[in-house]
N, C-alpha and C. Protein backbone atom coordinates (compact mmCIF):
# COMPACT_ATOMS: atom_id res chain seq x y z
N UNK A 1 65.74 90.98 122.47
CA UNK A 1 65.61 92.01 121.47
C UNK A 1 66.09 91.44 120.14
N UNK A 2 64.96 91.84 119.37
CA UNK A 2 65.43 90.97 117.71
C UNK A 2 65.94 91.85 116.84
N UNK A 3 67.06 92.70 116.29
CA UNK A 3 66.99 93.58 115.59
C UNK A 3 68.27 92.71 114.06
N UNK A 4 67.36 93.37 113.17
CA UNK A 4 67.44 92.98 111.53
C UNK A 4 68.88 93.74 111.46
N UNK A 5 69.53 92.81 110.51
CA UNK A 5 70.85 93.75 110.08
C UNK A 5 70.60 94.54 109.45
N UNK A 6 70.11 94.99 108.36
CA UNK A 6 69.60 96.42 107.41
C UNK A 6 68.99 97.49 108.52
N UNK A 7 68.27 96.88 109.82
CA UNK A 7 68.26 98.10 110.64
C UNK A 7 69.20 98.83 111.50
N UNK A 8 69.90 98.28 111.84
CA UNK A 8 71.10 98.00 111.93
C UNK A 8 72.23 98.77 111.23
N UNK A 9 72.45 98.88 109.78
CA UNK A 9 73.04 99.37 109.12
C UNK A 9 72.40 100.44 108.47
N UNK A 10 71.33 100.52 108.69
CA UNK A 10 70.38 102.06 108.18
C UNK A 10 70.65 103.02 109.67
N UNK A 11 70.61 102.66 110.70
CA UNK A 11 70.84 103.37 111.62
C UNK A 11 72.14 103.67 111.67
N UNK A 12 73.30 102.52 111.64
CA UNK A 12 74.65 103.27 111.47
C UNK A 12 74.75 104.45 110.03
N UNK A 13 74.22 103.92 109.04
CA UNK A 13 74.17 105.63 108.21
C UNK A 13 73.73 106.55 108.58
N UNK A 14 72.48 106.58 109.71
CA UNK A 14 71.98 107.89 110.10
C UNK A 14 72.67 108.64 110.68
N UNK A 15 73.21 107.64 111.87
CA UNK A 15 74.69 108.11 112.48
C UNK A 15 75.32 108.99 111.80
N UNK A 16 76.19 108.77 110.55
CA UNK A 16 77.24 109.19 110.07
C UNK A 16 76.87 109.95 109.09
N UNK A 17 75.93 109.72 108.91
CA UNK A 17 74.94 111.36 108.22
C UNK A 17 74.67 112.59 108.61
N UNK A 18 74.15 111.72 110.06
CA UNK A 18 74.15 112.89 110.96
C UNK A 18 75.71 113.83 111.35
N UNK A 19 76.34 112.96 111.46
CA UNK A 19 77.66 113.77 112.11
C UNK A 19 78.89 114.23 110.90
N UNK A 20 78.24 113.56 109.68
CA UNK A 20 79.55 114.03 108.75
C UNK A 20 80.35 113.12 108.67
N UNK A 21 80.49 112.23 109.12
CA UNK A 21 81.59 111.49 109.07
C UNK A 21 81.50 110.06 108.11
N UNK A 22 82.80 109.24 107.95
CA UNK A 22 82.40 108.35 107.30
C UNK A 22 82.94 108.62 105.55
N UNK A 23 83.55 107.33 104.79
CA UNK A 23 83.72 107.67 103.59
C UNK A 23 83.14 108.46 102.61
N UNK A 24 82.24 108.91 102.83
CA UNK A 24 81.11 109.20 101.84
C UNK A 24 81.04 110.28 102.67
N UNK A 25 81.68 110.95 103.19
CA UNK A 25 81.23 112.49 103.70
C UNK A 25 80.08 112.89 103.76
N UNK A 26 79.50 112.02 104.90
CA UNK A 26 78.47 112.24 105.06
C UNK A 26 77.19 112.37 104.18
N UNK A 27 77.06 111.85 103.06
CA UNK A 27 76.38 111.70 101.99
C UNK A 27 75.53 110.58 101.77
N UNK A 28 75.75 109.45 102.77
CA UNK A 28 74.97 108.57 102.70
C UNK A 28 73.84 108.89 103.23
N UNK A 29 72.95 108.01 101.99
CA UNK A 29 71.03 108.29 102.43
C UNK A 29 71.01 106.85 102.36
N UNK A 30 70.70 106.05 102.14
CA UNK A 30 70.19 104.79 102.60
C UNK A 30 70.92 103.81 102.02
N UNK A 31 71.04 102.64 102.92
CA UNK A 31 71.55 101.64 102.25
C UNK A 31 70.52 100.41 102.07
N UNK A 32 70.87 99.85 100.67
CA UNK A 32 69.97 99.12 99.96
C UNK A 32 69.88 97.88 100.61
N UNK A 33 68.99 96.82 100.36
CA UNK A 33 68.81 95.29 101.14
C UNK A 33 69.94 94.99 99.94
N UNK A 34 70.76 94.90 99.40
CA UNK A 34 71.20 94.31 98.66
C UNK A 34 73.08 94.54 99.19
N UNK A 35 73.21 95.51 99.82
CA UNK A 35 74.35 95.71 100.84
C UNK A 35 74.87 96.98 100.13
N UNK A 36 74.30 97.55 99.24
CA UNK A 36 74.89 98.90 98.39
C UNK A 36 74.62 100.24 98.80
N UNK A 37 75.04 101.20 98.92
CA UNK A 37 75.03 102.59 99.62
C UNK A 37 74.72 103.51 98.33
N UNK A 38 73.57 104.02 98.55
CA UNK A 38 72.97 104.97 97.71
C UNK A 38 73.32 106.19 98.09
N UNK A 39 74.11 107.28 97.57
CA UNK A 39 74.28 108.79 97.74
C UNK A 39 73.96 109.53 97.11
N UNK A 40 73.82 110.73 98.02
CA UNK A 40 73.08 111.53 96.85
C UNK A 40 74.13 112.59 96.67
N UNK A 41 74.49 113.51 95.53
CA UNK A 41 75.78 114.31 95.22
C UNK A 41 76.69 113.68 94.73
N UNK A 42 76.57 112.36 94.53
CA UNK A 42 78.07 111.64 94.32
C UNK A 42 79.33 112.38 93.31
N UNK A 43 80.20 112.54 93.49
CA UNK A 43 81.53 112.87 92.54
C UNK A 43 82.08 112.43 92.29
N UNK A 44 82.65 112.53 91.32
CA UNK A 44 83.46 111.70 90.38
C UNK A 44 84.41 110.68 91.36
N UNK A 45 84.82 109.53 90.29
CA UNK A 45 85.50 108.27 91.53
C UNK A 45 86.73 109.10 92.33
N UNK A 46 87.51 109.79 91.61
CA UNK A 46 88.83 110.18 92.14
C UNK A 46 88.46 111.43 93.75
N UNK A 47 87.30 111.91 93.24
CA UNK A 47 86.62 113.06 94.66
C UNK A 47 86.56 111.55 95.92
N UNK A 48 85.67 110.97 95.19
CA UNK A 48 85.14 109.98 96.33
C UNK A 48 86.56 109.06 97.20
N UNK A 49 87.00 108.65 95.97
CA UNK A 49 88.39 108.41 96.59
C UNK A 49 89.23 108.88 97.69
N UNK A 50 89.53 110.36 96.96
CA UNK A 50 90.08 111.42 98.03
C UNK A 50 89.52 111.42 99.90
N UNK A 51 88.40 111.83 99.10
CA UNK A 51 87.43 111.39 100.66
C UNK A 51 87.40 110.52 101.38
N UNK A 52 87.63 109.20 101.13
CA UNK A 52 87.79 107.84 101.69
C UNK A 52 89.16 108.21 102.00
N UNK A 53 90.08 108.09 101.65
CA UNK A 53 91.76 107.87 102.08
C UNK A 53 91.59 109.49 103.28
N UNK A 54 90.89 110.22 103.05
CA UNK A 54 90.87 111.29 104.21
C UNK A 54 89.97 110.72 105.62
N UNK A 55 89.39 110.15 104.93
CA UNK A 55 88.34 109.88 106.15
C UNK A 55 88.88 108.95 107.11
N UNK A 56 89.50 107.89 106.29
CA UNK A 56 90.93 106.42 106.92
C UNK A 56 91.74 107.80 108.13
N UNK A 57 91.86 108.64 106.99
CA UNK A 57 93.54 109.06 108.23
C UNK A 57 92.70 109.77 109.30
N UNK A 58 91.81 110.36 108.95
CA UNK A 58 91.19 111.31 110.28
C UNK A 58 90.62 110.19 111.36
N UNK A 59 89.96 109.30 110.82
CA UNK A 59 89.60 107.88 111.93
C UNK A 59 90.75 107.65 112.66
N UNK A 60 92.41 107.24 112.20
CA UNK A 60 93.02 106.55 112.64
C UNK A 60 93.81 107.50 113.49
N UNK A 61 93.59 109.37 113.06
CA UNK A 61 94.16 109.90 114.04
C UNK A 61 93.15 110.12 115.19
N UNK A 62 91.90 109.66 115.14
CA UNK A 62 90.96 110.50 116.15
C UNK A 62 91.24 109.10 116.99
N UNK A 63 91.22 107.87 116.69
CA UNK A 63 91.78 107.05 117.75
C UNK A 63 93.03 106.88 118.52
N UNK A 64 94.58 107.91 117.62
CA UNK A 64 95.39 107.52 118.19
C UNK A 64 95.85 109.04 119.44
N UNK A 65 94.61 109.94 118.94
CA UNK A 65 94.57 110.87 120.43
C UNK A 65 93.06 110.27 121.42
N UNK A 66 92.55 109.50 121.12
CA UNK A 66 91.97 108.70 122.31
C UNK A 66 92.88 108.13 122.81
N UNK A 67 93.40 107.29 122.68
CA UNK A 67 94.05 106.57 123.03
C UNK A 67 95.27 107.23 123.92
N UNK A 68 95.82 107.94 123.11
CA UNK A 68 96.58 109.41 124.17
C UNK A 68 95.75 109.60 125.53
N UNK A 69 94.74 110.28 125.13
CA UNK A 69 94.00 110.74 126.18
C UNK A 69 93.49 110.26 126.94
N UNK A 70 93.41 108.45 126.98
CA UNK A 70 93.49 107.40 127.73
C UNK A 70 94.58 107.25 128.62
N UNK A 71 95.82 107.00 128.26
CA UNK A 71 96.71 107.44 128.62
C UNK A 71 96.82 108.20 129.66
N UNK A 72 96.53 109.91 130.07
CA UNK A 72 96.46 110.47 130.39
C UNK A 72 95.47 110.60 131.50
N UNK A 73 94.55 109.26 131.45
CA UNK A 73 93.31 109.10 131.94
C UNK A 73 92.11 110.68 131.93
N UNK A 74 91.90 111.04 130.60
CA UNK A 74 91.16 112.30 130.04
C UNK A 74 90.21 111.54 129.51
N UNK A 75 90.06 110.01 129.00
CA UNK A 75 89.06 109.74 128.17
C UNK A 75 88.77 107.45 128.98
N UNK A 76 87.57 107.52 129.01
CA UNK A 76 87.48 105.75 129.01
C UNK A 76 87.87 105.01 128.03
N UNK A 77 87.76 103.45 128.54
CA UNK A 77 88.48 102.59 127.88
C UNK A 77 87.25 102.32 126.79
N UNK A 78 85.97 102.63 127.19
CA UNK A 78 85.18 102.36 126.03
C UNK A 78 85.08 103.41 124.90
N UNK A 79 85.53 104.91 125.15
CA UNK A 79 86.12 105.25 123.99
C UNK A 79 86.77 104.87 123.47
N UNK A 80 88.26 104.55 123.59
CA UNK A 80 89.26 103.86 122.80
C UNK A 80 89.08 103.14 122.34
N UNK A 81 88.16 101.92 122.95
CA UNK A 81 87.50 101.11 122.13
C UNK A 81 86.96 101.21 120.85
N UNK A 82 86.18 102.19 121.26
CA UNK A 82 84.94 102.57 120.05
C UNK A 82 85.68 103.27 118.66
N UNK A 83 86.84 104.30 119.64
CA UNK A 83 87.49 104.65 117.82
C UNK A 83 87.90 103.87 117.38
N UNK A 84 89.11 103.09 118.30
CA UNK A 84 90.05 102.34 117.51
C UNK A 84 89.37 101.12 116.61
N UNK A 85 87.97 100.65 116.86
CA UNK A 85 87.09 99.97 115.92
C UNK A 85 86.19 100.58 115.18
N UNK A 86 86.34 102.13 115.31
CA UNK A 86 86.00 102.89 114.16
C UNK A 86 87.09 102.66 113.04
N UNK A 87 88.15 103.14 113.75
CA UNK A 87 89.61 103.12 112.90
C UNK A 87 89.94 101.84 112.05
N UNK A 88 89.40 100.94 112.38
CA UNK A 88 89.54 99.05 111.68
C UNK A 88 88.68 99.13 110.95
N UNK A 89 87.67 99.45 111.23
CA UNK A 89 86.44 99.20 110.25
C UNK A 89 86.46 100.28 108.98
N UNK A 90 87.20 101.32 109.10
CA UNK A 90 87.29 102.46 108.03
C UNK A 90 88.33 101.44 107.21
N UNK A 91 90.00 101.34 108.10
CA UNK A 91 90.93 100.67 107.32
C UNK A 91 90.36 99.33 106.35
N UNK A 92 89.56 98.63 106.63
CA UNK A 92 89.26 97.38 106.37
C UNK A 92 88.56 97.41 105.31
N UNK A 93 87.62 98.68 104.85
CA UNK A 93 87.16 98.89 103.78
C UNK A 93 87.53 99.59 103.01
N UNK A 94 88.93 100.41 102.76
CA UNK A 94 89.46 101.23 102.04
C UNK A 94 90.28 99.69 101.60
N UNK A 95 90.45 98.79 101.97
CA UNK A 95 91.58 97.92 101.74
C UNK A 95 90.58 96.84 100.92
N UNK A 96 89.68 96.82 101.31
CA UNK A 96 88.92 96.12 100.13
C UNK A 96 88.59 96.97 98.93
N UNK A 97 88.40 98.16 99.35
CA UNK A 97 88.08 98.95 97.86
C UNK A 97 89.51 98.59 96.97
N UNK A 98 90.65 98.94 97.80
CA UNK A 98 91.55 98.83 97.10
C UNK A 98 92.01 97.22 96.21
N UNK A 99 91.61 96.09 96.93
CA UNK A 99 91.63 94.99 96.45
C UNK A 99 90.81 94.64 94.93
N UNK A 100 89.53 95.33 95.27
CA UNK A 100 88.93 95.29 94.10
C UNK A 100 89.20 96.88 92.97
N UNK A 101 89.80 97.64 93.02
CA UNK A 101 90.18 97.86 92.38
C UNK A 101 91.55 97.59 91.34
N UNK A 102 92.60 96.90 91.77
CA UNK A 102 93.85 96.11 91.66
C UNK A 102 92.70 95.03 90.77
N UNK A 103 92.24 94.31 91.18
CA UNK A 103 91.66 93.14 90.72
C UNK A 103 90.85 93.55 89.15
N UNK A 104 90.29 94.70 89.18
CA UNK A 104 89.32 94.79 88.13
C UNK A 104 90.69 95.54 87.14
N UNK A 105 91.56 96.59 87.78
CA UNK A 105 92.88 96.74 86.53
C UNK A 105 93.49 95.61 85.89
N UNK A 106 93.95 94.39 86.79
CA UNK A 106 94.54 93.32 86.19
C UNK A 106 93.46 92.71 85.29
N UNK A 107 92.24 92.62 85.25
CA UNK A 107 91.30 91.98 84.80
C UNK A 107 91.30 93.26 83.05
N UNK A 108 90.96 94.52 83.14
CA UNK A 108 91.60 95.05 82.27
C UNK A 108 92.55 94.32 80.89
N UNK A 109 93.74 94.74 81.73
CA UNK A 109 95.14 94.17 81.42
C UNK A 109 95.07 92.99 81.32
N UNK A 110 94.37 91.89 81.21
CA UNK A 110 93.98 90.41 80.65
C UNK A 110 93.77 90.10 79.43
N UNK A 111 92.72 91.44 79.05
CA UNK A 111 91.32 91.68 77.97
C UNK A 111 92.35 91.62 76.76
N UNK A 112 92.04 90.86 75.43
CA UNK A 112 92.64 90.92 74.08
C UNK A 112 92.34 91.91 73.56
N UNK A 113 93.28 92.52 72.86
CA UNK A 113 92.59 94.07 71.91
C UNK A 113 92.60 93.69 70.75
């Protein structure tokens, strides 16, 4: 089976379109060949923001009651799986947003007036 990364990553947006979930509250419509996420509604950076740092904590709590409920043997190990690399993959890109934002303030704060 040969499948393209952009299909690949157009299907994981449908996913999370479909269900709401995801930084972008569910707002993603397609992502571009160029690796960029087109939304539609977008709000202002500080909304979008908000939403991302909500979306991090609700990921990292929906894995750490899998993981409970693993525990408990209520849920499989390939759930736990699946959040807790939901939960990395949310963290991992709030932490790059955050990198490049740090990066583009200091870059700012460089600039001669």
């Amino acid at each position: 089976m040969n499948i393209k990364a952009m299909d690949a990553a157009n299907a994981y947006a449908n996913t999370l379109k479909s269900q709401g979930v995801g930084g972008l509250g569910g707002k993603v419509e397609k992502i571009s060949p160029v690796g960029s996420v087109e939304t539609e509604g977008a709000g202002s950076f500080s909304s979008i923001l908000k939403e991302s740092l909500g979306s991090t904590a609700e990921a990292v709590g929906r894995s750490e009651t899998t993981g409970i409920q693993a525990l408990n043997k209520q849920a499989d190990l390939v759930d736990v799986v699946t959040s807790v690399q939901n939960a990395e993959m949310v963290l991992e890109t709030v932490v790059a947003v955050r990198d490049k934002v740090i990066s583009a303030y200091q870059d700012i704060i460089r600039m001669p007036i």
